[in-house]
Protein backbone atom coordinates (compact mmCIF):
# COMPACT_ATOMS: atom_id res chain seq x y z
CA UNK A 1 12.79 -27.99 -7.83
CA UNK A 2 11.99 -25.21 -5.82
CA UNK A 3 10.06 -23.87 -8.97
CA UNK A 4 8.39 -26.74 -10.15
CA UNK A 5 10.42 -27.08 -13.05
CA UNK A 6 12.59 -30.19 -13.05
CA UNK A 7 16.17 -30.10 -13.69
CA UNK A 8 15.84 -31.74 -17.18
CA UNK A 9 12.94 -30.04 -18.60
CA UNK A 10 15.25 -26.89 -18.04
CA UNK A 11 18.19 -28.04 -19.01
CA UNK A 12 16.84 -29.53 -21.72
CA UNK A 13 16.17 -26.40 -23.19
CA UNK A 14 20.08 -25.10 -22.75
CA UNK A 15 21.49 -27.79 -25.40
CA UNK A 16 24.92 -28.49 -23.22
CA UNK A 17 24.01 -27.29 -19.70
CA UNK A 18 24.08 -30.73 -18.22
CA UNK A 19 27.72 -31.94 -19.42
CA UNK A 20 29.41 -28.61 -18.70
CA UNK A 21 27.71 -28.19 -15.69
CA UNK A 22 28.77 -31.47 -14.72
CA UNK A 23 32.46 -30.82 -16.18
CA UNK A 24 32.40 -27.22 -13.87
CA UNK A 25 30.97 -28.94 -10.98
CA UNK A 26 34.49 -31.51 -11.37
CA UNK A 27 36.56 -29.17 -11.99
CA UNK A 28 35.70 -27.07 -8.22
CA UNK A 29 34.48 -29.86 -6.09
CA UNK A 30 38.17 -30.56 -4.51
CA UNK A 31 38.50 -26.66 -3.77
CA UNK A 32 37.65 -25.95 -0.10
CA UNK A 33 35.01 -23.17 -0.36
CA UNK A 34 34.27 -24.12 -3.96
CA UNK A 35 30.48 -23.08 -3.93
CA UNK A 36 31.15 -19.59 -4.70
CA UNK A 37 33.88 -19.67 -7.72
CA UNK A 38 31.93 -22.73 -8.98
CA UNK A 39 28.44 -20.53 -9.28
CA UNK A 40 30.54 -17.83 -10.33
CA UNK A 41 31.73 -20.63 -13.29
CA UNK A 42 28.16 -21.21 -13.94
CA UNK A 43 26.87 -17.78 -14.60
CA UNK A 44 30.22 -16.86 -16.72
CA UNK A 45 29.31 -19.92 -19.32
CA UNK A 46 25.49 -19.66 -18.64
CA UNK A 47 24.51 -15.86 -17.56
CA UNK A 48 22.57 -17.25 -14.87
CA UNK A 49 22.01 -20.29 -12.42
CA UNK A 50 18.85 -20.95 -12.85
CA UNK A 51 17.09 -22.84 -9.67
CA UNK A 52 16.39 -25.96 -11.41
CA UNK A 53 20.38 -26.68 -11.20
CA UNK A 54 20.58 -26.05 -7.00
CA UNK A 55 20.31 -29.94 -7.14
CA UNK A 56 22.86 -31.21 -9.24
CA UNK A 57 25.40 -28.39 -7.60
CA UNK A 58 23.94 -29.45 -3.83
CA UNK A 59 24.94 -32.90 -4.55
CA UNK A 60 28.19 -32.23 -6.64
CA UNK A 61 29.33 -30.26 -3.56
CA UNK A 62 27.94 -32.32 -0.69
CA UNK A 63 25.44 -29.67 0.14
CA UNK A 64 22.00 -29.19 1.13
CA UNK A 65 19.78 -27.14 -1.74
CA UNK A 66 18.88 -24.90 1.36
CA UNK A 67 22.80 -23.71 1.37
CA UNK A 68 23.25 -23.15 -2.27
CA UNK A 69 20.00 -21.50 -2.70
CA UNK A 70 20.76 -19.31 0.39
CA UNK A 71 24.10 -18.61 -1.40
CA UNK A 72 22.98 -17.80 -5.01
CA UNK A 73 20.08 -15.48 -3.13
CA UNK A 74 22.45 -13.47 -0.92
CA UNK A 75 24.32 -12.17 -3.54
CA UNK A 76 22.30 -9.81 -6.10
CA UNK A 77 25.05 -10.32 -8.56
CA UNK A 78 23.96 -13.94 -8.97
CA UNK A 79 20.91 -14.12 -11.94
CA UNK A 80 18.38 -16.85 -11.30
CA UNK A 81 16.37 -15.90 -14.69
CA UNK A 82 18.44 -15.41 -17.95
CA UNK A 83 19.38 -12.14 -18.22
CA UNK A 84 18.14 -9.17 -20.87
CA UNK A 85 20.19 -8.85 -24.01
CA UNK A 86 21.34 -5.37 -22.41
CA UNK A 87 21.88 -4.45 -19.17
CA UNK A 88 21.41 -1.05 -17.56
CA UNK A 89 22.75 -0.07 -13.79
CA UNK A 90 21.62 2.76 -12.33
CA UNK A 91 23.78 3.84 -9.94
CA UNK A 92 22.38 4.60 -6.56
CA UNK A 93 25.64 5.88 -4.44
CA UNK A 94 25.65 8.80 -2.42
CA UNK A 95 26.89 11.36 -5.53
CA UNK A 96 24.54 9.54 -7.90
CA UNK A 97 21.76 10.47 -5.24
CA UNK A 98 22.09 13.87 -4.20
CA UNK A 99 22.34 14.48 -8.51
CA UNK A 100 19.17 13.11 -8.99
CA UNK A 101 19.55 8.95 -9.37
CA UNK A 102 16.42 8.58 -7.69
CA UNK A 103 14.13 10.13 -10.05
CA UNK A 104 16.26 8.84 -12.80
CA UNK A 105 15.70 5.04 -11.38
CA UNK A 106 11.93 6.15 -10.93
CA UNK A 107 11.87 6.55 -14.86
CA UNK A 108 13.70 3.64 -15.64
CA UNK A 109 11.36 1.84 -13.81
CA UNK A 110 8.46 3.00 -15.27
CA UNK A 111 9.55 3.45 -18.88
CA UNK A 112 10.84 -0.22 -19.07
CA UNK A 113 7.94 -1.37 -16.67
CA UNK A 114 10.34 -3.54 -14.49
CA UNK A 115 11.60 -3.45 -11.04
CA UNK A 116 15.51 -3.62 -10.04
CA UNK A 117 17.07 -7.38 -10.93
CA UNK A 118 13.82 -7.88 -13.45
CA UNK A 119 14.00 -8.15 -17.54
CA UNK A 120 11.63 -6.34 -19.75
CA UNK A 121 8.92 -8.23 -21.13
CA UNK A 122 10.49 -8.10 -24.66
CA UNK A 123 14.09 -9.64 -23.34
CA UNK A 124 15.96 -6.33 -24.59
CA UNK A 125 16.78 -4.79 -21.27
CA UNK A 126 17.65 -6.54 -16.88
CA UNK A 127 17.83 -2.93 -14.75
CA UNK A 128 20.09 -3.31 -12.04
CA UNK A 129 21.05 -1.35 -9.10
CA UNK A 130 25.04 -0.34 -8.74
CA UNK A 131 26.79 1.14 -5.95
CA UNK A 132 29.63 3.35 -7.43
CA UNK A 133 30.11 3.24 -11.37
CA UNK A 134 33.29 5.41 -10.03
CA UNK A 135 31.80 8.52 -11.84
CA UNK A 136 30.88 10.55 -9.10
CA UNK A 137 31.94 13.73 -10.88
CA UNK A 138 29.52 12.99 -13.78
CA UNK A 139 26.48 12.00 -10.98
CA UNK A 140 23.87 10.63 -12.21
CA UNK A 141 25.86 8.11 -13.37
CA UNK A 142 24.58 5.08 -15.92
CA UNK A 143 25.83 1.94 -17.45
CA UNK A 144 24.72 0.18 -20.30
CA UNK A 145 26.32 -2.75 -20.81
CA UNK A 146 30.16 -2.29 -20.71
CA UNK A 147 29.60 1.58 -21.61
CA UNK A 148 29.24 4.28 -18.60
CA UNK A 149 27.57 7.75 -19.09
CA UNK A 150 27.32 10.72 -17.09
CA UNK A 151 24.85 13.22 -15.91
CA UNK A 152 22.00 11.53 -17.57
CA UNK A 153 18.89 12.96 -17.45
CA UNK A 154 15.21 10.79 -18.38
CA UNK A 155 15.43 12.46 -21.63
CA UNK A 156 19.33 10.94 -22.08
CA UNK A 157 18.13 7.41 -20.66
CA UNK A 158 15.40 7.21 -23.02
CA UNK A 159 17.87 7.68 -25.82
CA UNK A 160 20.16 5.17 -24.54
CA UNK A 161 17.36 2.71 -24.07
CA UNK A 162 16.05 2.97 -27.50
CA UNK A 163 19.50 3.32 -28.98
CA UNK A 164 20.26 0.09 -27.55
CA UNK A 165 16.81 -1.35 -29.41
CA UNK A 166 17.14 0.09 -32.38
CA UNK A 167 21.20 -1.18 -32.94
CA UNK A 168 19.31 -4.73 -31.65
CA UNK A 169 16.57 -4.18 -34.30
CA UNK A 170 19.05 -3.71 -37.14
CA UNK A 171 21.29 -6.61 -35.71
């Protein structure tokens, strides 16, 4: 509980968690080094670990919560909140920034009124940082969702961004 929300109130909430997380936790506790492809697992069938499960994975793996909380936080690619409907990755390699990324990830920022690894208020959109989207001809480079664009500008973001709403919107 290193949130002050207890396991079940949580989990409660997620009809399910508890018996597939205890079916993943059995199905990766014989694997030596199993704490990363079982939180791996988790976030695949969840879309986040949230902290209120450290526990139940601690114990499953004969663990302390210090190690898989130390684990889950090292890695940015592991979500301890659930995630945005969309997400959007700004990419921040060297290309991206010498094109303009910064200013780009300036107006993200701003315009969605989050910070990297945060979700907008309304759920819609998580912005994440990326370090090669492998477009580097095409700097800045952007993906939303499964979908990468190149040489976006604020004015193309923006689109995207309420593009993204409005296809939510209509459902």
């Amino acid at each position: 509980m290193l949130q002050g929300i207890s396991m079940n109130q949580e989990l409660s909430v997620q009809s399910g968690w508890t018996e597939k997380l205890d079916q993943l936790i059995a199905q990766h506790k014989a694997m030596a080094g199993a704490l990363l492809p079982l939180l791996h697992a988790i976030q695949d069938e969840f879309s986040y670990i949230p902290e209120s499960v450290y526990e139940k994975i601690a114990k499953g793996l004969s663990l302390s919560v210090a190690e898989v909380h130390g684990v889950v936080t090292f890695y940015h690619h592991f979500k301890t909140r659930k995630p945005g409907r969309h997400v959007l990755q700004i990419c921040r390699a060297e290309s991206c920034q010498a094109m303009g990324s910064e200013a780009l990830e300036a107006h993200a920022k701003q315009c969605l009124n989050v910070d990297y690894h945060q979700t907008t208020a309304d759920q819609s959109i998580n912005l994440e940082p990326v370090y090669c989207l492998g477009n580097c001809a095409l700097s800045p480079a952007v993906m939303l969702d499964d979908e990468v664009y190149g040489r976006v500008t604020a004015a193309d973001l923006d689109g995207l961004i309420r593009d993204a709403k409005k296809a939510e919107a209509q459902g």
